[in-house]
N, C-alpha and C. Protein backbone atom coordinates (compact mmCIF):
# COMPACT_ATOMS: atom_id res chain seq x y z
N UNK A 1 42.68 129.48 237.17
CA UNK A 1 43.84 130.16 236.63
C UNK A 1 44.75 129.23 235.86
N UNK A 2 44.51 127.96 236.17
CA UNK A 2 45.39 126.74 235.61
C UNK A 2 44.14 126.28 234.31
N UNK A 3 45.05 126.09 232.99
CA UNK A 3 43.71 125.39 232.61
C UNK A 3 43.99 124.11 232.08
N UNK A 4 43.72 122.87 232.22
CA UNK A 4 44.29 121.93 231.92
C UNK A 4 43.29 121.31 230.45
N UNK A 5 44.08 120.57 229.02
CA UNK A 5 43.46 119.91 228.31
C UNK A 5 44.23 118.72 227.97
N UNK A 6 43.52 118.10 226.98
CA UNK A 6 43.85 117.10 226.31
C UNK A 6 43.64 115.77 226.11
N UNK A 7 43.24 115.76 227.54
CA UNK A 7 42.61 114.06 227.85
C UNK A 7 41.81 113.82 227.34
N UNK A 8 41.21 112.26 227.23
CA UNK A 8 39.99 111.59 226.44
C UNK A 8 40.48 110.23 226.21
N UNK A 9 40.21 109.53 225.63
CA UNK A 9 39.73 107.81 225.57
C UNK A 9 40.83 107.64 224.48
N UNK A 10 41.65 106.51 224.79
CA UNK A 10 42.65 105.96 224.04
C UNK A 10 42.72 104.56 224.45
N UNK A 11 43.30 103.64 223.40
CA UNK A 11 43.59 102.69 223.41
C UNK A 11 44.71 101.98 223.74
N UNK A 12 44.77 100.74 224.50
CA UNK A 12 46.34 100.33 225.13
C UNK A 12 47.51 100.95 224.38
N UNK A 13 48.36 101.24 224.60
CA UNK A 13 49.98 101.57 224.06
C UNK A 13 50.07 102.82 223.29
N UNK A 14 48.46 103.37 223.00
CA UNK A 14 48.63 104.41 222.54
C UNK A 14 49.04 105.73 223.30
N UNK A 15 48.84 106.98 222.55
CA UNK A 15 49.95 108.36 223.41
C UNK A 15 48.27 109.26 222.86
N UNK A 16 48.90 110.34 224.48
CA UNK A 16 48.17 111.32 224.53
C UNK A 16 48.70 112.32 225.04
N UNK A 17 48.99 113.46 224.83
CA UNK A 17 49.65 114.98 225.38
C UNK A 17 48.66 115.67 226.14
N UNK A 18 49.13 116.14 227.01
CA UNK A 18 48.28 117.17 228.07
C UNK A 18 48.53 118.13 228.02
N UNK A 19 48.26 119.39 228.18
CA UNK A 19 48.36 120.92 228.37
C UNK A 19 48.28 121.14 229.55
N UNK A 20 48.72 122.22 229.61
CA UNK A 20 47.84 123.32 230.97
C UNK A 20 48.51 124.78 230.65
N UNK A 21 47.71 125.45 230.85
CA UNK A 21 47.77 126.69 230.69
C UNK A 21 47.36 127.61 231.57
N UNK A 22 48.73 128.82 232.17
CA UNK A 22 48.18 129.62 233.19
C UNK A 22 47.97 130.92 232.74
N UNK A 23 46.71 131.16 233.48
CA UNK A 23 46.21 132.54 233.06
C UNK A 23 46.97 133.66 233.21
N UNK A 24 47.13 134.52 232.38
CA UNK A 24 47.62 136.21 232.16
C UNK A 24 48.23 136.74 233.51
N UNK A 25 47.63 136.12 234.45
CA UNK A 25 47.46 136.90 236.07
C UNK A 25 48.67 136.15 236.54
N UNK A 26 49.10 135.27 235.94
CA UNK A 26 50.55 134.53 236.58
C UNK A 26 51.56 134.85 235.89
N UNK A 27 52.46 136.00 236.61
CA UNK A 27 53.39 135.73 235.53
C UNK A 27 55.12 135.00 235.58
N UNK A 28 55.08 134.36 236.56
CA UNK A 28 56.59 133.92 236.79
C UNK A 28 56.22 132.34 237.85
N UNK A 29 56.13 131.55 236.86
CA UNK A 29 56.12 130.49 238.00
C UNK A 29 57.77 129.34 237.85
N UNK A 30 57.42 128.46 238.83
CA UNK A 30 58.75 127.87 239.62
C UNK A 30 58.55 126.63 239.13
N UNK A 31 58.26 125.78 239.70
CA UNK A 31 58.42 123.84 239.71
C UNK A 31 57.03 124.51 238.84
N UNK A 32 56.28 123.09 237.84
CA UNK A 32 55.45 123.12 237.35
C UNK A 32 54.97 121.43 237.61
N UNK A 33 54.21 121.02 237.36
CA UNK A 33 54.06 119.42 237.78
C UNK A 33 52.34 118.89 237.13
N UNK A 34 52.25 117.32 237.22
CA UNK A 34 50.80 116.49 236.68
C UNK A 34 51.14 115.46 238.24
N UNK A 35 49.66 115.53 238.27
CA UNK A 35 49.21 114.43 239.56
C UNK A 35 48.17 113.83 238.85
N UNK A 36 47.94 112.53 239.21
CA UNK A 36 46.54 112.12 239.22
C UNK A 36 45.68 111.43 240.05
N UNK A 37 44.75 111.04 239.56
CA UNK A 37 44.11 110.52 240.55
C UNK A 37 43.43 109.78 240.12
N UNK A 38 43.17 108.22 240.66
CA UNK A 38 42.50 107.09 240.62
C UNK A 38 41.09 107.18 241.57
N UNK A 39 40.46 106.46 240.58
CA UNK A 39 38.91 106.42 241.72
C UNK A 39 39.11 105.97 242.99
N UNK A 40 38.40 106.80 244.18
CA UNK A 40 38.69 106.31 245.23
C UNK A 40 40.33 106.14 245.95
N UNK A 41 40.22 106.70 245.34
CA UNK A 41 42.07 107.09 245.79
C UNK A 41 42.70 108.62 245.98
N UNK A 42 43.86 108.51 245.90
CA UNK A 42 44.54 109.81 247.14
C UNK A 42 44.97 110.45 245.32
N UNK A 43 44.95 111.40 245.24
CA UNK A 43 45.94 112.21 244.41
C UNK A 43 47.23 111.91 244.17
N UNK A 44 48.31 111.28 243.29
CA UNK A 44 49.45 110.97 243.23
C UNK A 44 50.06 111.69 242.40
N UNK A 45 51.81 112.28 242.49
CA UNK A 45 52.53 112.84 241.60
C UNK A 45 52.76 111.85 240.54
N UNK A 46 52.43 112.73 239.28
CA UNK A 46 53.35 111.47 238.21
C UNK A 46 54.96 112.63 237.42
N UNK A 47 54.68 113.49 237.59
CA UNK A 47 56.41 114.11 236.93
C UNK A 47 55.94 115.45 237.47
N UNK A 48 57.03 116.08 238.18
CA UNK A 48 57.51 117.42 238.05
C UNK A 48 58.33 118.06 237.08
N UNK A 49 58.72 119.59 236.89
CA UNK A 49 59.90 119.99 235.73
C UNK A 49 59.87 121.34 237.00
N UNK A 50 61.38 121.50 237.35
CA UNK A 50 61.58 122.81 237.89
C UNK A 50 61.73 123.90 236.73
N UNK A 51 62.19 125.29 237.30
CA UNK A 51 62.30 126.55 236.75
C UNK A 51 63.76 126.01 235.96
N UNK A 52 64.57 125.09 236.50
CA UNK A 52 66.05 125.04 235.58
C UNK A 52 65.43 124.06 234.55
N UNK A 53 64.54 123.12 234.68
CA UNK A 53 64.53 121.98 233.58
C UNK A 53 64.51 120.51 234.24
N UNK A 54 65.05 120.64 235.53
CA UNK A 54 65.46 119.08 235.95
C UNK A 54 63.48 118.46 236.02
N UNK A 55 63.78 117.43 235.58
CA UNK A 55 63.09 116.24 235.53
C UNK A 55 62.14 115.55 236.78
N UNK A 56 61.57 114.73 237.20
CA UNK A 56 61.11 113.76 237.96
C UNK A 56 60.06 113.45 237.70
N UNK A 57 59.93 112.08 237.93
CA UNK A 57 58.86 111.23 237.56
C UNK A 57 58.36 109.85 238.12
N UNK A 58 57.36 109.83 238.29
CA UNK A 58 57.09 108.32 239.20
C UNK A 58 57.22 107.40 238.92
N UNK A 59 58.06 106.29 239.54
CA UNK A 59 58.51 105.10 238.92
C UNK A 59 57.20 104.54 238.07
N UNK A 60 56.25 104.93 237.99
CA UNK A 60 55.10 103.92 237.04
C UNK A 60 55.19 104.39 235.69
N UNK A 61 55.09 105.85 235.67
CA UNK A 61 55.44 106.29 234.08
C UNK A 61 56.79 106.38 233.84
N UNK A 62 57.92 106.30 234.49
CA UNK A 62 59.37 106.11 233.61
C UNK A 62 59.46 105.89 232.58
N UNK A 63 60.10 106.05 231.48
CA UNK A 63 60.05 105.88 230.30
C UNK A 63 59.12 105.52 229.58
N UNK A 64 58.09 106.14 229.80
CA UNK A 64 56.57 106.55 228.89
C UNK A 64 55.97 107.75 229.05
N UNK A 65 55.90 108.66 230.16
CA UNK A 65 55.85 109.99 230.62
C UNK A 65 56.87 111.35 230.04
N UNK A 66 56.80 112.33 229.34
CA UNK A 66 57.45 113.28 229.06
C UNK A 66 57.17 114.75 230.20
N UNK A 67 57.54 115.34 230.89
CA UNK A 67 56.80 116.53 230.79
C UNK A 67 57.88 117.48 230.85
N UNK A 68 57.14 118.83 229.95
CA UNK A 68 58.50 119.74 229.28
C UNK A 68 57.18 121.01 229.56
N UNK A 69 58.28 122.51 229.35
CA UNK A 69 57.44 123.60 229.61
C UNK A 69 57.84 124.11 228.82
N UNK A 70 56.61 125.50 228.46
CA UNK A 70 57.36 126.38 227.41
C UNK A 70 57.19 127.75 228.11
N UNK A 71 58.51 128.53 228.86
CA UNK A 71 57.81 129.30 229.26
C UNK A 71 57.71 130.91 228.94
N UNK A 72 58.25 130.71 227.80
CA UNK A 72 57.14 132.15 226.95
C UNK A 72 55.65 131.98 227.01
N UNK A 73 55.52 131.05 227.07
CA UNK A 73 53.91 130.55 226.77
C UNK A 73 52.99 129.94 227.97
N UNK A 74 53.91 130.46 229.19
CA UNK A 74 53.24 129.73 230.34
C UNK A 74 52.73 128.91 230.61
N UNK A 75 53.19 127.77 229.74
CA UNK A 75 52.08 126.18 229.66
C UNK A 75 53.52 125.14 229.55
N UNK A 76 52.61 123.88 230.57
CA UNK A 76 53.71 122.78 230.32
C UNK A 76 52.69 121.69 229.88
N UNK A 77 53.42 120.56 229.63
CA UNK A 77 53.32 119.33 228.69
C UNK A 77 53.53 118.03 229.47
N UNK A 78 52.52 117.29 228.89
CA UNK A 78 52.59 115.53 229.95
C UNK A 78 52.74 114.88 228.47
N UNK A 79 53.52 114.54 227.41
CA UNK A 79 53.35 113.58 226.57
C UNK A 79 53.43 111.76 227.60
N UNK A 80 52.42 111.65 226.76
CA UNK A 80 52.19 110.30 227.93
C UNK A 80 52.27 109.18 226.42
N UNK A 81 52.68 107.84 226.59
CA UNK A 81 52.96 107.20 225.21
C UNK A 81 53.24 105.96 225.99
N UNK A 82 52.68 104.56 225.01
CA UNK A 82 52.45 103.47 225.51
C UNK A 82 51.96 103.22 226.89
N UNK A 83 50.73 103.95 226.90
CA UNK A 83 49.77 104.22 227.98
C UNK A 83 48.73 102.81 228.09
N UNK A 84 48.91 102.67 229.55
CA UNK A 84 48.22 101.47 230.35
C UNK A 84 46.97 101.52 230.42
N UNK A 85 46.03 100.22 230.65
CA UNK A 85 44.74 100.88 231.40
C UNK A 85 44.74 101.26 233.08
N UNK A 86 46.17 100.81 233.43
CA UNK A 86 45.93 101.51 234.84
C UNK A 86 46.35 103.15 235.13
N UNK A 87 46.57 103.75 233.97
CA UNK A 87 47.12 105.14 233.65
C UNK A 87 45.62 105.66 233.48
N UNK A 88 45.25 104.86 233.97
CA UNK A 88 43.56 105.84 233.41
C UNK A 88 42.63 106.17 235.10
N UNK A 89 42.93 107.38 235.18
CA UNK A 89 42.98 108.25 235.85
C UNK A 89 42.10 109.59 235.73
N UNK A 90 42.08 110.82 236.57
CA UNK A 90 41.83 112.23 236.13
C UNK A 90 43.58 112.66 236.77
N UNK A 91 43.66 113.64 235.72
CA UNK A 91 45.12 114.41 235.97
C UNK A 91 44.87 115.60 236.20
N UNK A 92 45.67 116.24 237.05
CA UNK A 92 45.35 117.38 237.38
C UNK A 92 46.98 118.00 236.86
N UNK A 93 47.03 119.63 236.59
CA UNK A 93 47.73 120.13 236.54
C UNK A 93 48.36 121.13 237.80
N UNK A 94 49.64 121.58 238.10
CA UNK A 94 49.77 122.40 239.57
C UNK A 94 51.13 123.00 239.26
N UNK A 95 51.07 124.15 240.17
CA UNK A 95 52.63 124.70 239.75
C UNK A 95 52.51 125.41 240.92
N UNK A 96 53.82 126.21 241.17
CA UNK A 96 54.15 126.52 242.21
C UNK A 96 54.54 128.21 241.62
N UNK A 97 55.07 128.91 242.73
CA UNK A 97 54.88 130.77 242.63
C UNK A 97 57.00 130.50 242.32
N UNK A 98 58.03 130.84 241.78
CA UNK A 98 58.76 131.18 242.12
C UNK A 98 58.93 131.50 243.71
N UNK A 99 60.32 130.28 244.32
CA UNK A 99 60.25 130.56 245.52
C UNK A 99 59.52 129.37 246.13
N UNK A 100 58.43 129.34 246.30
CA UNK A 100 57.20 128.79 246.99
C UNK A 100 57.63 127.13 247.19
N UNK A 101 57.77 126.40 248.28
CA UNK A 101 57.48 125.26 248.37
C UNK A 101 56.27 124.23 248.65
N UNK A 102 55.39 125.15 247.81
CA UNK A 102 54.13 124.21 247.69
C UNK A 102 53.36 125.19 246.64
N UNK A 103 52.55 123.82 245.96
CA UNK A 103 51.95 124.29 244.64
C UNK A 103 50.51 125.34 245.31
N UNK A 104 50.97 126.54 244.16
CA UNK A 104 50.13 127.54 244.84
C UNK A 104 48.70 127.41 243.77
N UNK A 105 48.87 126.35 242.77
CA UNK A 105 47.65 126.77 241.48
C UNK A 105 47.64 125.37 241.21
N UNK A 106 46.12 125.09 241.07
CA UNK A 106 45.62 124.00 240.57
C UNK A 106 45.01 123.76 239.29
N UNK A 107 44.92 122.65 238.29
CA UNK A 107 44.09 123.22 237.06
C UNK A 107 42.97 122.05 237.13
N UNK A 108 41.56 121.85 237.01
CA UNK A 108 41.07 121.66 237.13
C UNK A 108 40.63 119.92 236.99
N UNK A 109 41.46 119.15 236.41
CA UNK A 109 41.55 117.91 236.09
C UNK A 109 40.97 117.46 234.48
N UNK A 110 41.52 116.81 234.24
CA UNK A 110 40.96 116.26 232.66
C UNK A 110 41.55 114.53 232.92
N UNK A 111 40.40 114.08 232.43
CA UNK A 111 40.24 112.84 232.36
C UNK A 111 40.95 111.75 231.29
N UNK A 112 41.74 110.82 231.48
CA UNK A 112 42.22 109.68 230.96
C UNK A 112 41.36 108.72 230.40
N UNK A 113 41.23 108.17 229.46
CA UNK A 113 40.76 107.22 229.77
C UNK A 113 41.51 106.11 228.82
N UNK A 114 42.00 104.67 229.45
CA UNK A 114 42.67 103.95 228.47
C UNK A 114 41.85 102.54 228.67
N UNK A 115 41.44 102.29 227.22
CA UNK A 115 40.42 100.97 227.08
C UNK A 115 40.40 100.55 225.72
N UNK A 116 39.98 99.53 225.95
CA UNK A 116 39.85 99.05 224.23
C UNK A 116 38.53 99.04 223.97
């Protein structure tokens, strides 16, 4: 129901935008958020955006991480810019129901990759 794009192979310091998009069947969601995940590792938050707009983000992407929603269009945004090779990850997309304190929708992950 989540559909996540955008990822693929970039080079140090360069930028890449993420999508996600929720299907027809959702129509009012709350917090919206990107996690990722490192090989062999746990799933980590990198930015949330609530239903008002407020912000958060993991001290590693601070001021290189964007994420914004549009929600006529039921889709939010990871602009990611002067990207690491340790930013290279799979990201997943997740949002939550209005209300709900835990993400009720997952989007399937799309892959990072930062290398020269």
């Amino acid at each position: 129901q989540l559909q996540a794009s955008g990822g693929g192979l970039v080079q140090p310091g360069g930028s890449l935008r993420l999508s996600c998009a929720a299907s027809g069947s959702i129509l009012s969601l709350g917090t919206m958020g990107w996690y990722r995940q490192f090989a062999g590792k746990q799933r980590e938050v990198v930015a949330h955006i609530t239903d008002t707009g407020a912000t958060n983000y993991a001290d590693s992407v601070k001021g290189r991480f964007t994420i914004s929603r549009d929600n006529a269009k039921n889709t939010w945004y990871l602009s990611m810019n002067n990207l690491r090779p340790e930013d290279t990850a799979v990201y997943y997309c997740a949002a939550r129901e209005i209300g709900s304190t835990q993400y009720d929708y997952w989007g399937q992950g799309t892959l990072v990759t930062v290398s020269s």
